[in-house]
N, C-alpha and C. Protein backbone atom coordinates (compact mmCIF):
# COMPACT_ATOMS: atom_id res chain seq x y z
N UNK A 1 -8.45 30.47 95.80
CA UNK A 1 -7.81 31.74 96.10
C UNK A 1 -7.50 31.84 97.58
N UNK A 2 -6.46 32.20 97.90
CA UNK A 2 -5.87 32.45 99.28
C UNK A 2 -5.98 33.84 99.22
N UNK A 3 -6.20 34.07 101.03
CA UNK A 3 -6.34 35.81 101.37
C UNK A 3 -4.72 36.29 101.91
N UNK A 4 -4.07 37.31 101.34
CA UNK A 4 -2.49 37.74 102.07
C UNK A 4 -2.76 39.09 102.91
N UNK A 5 -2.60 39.12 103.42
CA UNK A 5 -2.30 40.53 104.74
C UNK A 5 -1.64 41.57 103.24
N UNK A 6 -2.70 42.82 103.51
CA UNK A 6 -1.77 43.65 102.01
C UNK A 6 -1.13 44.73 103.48
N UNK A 7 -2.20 45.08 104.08
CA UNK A 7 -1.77 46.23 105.97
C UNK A 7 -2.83 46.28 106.31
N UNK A 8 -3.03 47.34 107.38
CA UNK A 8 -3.99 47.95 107.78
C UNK A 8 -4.74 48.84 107.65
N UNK A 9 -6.03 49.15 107.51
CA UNK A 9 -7.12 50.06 107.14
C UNK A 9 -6.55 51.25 108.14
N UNK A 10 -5.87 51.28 108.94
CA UNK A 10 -5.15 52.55 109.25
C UNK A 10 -4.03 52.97 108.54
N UNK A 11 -3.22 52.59 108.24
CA UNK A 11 -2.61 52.91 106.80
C UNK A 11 -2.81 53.47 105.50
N UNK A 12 -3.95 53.49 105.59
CA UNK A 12 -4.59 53.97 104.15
C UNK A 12 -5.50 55.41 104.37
N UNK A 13 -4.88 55.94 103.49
CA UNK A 13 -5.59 57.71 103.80
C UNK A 13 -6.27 57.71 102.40
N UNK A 14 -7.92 58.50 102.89
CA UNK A 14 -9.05 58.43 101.37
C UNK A 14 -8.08 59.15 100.23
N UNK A 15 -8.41 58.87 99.23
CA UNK A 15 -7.82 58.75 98.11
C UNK A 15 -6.48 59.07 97.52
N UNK A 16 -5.85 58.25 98.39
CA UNK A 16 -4.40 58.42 98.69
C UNK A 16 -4.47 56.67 98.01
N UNK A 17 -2.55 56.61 97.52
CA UNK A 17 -2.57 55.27 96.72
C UNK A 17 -1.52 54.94 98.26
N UNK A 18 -1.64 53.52 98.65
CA UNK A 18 -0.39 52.99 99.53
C UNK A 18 -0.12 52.12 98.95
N UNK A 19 1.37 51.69 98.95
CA UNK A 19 2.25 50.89 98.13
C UNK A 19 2.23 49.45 99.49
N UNK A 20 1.87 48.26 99.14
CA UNK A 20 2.19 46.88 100.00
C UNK A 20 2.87 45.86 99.08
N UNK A 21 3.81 45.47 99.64
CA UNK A 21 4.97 44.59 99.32
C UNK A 21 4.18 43.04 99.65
N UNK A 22 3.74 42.19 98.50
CA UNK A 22 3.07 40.96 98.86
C UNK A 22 4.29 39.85 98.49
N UNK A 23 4.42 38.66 99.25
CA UNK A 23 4.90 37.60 98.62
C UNK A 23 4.24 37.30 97.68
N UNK A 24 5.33 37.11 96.25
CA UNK A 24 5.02 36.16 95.03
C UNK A 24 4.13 37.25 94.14
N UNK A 25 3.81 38.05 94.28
CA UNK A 25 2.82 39.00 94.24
C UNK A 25 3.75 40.45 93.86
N UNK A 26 4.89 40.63 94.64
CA UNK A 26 5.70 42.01 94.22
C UNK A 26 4.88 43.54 95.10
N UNK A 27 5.11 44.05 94.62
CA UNK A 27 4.11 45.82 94.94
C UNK A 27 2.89 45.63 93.99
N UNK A 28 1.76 45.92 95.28
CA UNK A 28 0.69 46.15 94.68
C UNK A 28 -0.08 47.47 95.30
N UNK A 29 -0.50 48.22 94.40
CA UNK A 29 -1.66 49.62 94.64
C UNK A 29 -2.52 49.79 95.64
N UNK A 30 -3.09 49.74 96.78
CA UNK A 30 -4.14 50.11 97.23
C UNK A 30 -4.81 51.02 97.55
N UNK A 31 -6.05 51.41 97.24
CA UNK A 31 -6.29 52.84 96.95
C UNK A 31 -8.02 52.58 97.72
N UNK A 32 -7.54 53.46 98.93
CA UNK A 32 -9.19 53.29 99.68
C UNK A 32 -9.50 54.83 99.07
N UNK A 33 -10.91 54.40 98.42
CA UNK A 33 -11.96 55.74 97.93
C UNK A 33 -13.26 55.49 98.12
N UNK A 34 -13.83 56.79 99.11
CA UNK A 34 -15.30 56.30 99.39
C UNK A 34 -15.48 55.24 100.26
N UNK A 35 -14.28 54.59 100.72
CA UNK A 35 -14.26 53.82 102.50
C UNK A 35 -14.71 52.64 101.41
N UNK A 36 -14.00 52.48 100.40
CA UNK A 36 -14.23 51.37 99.50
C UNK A 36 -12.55 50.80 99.13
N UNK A 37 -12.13 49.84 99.04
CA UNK A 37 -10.43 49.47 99.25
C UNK A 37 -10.22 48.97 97.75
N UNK A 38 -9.51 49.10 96.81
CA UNK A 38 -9.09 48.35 95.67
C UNK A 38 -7.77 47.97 95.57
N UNK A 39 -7.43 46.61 95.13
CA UNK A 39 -5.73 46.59 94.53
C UNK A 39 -5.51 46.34 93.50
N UNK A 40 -4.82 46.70 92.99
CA UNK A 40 -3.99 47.00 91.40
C UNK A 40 -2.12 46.53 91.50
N UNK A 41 -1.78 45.80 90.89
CA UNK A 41 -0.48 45.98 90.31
C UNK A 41 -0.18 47.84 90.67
N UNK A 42 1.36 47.45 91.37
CA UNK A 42 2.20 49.12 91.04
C UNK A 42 2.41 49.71 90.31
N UNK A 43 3.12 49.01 88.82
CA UNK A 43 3.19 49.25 88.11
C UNK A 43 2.80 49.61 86.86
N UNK A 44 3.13 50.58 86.76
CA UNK A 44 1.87 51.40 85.11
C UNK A 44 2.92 50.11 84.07
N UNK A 45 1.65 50.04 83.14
CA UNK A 45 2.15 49.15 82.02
C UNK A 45 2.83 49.74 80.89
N UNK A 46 2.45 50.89 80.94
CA UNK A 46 3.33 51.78 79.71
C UNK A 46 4.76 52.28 80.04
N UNK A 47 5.04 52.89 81.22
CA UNK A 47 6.08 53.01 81.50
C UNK A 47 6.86 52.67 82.85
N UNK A 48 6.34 51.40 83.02
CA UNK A 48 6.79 51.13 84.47
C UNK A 48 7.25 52.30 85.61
N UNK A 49 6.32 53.10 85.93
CA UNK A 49 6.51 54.06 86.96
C UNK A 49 5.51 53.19 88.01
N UNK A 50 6.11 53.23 89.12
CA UNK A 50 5.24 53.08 90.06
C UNK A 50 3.70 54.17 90.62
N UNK A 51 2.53 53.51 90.74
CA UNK A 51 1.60 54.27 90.79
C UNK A 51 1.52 54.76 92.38
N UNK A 52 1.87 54.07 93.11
CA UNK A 52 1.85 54.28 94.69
C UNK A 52 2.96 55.53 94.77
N UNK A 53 3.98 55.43 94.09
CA UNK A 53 4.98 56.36 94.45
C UNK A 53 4.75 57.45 93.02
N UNK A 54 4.35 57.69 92.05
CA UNK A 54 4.43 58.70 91.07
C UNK A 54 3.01 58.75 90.31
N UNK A 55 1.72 58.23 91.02
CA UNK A 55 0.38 58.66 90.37
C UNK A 55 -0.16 59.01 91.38
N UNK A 56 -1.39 59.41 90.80
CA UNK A 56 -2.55 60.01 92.17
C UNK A 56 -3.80 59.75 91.32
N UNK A 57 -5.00 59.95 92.23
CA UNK A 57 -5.99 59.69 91.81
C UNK A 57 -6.94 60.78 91.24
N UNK A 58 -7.57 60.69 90.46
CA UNK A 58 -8.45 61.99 89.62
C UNK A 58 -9.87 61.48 89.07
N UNK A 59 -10.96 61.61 89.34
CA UNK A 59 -12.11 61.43 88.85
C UNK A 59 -12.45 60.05 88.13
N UNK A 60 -12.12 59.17 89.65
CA UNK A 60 -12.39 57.54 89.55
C UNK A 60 -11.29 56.98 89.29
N UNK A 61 -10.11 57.74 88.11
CA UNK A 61 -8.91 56.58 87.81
C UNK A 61 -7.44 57.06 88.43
N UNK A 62 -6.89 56.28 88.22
CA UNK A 62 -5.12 56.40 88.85
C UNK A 62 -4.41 56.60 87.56
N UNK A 63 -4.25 57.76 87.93
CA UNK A 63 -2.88 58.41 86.81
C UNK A 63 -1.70 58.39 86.90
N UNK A 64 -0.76 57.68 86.04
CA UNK A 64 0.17 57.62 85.84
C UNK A 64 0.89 58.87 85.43
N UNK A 65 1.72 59.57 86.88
CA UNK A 65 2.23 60.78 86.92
C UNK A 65 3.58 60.87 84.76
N UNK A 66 4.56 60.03 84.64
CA UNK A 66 4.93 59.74 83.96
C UNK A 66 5.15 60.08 82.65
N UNK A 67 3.62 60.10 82.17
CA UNK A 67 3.04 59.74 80.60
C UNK A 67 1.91 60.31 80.73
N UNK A 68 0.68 60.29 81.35
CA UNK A 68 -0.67 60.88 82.12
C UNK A 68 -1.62 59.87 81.32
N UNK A 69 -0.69 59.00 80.96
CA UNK A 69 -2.50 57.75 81.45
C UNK A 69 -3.02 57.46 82.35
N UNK A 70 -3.78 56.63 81.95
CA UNK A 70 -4.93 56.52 83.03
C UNK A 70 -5.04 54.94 82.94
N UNK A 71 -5.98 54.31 84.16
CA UNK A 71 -6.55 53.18 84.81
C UNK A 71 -7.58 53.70 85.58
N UNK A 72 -8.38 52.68 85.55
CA UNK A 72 -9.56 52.09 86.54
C UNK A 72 -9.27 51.56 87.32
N UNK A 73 -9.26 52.09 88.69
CA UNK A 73 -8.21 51.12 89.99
C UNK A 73 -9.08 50.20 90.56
N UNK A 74 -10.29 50.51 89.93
CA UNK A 74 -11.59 48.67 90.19
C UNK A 74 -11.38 48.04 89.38
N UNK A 75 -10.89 48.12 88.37
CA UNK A 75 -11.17 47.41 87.79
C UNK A 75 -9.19 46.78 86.84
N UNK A 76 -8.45 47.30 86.72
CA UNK A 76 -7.05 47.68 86.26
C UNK A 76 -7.24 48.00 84.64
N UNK A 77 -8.37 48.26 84.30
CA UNK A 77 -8.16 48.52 82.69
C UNK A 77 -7.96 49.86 82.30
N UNK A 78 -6.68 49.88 81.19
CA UNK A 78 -6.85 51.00 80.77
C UNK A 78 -7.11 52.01 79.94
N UNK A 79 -7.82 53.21 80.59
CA UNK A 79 -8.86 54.25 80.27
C UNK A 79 -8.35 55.32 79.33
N UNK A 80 -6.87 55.80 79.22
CA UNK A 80 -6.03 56.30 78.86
C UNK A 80 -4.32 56.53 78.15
N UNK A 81 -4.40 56.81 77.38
CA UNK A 81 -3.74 56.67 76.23
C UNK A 81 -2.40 57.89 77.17
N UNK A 82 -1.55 57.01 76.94
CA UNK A 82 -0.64 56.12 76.14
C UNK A 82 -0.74 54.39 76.73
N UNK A 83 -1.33 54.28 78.13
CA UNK A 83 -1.69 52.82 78.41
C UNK A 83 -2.38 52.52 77.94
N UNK A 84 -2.21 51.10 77.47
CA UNK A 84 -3.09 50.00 76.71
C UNK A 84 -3.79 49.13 76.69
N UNK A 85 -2.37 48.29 78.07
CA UNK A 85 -2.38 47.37 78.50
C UNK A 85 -2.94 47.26 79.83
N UNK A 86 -4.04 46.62 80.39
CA UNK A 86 -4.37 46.77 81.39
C UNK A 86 -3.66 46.35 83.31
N UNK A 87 -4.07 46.57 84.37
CA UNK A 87 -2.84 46.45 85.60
C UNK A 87 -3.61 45.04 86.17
N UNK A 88 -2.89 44.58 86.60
CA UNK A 88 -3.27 43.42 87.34
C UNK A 88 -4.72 43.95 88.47
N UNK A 89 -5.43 43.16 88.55
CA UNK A 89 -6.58 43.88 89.83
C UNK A 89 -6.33 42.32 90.91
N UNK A 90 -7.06 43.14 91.95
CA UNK A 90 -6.87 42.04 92.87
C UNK A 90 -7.94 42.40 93.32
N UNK A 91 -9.08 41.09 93.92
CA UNK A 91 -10.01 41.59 94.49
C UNK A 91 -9.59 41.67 96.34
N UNK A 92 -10.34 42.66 96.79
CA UNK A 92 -9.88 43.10 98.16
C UNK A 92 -10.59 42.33 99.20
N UNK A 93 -10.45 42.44 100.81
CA UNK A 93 -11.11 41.79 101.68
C UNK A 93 -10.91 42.62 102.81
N UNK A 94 -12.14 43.34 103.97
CA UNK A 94 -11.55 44.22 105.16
C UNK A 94 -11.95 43.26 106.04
N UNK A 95 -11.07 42.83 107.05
CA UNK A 95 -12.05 42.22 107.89
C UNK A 95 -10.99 42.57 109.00
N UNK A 96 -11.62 43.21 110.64
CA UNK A 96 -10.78 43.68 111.33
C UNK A 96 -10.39 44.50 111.50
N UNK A 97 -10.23 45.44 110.22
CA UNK A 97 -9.25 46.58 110.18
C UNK A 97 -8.31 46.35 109.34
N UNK A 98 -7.92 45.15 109.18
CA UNK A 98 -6.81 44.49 108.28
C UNK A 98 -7.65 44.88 106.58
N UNK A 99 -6.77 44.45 105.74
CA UNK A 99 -7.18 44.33 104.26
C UNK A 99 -6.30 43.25 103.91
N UNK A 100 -7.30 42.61 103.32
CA UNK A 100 -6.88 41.17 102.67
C UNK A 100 -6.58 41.49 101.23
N UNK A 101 -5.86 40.93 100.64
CA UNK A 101 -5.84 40.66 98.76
C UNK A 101 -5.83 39.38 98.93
N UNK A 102 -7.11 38.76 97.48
CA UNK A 102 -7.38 37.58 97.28
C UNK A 102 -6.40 36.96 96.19
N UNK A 103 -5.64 36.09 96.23
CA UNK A 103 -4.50 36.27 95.01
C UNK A 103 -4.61 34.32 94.78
């Protein structure tokens, strides 16, 4: 596994989703909660809405504004119906200030 630059831990506001553009990789989720960093695929699997730009976060999972499913943004599985299919996860890395995705 290689580490990619996703931004900076200043970039990211608590439980706010920020959208990072990875090579090979596309848009992926990052969602610092609890000064804890996760990445997820952007995209909801049920209706391809982007989660960075049309979900928010609610009592642990990322809702897909859309449809109002749900995910586990630790984990990308999903919790809520009408999603099924679970989001890509990426495990994270802070070092610096920076945030790594392990891909």
């Amino acid at each position: 596994m290689g580490l990619i630059k996703a931004c900076d831990m200043s970039d990211l506001e608590d439980g706010e989703i920020f959208k990072a553009e990875i090579e090979g990789e596309g848009a992926l989720a990052i969602y610092l909660v609890d000064e804890e960093v996760f990445a997820t695929a952007d995209i909801c699997t049920h209706g391809e809405a982007s989660l960075s730009d049309d979900g928010y976060i609610e009592d642990g999972v990322v809702i897909c504004s859309w449809h109002d499913g749900a995910f586990d943004f630790k984990t990308g599985e999903a919790c809520r119906l009408p999603c099924m299919d679970p989001l890509k996860s990426y495990p994270t890395e802070v070092k610096d200030g920076e945030v790594f995705i392990k891909v």
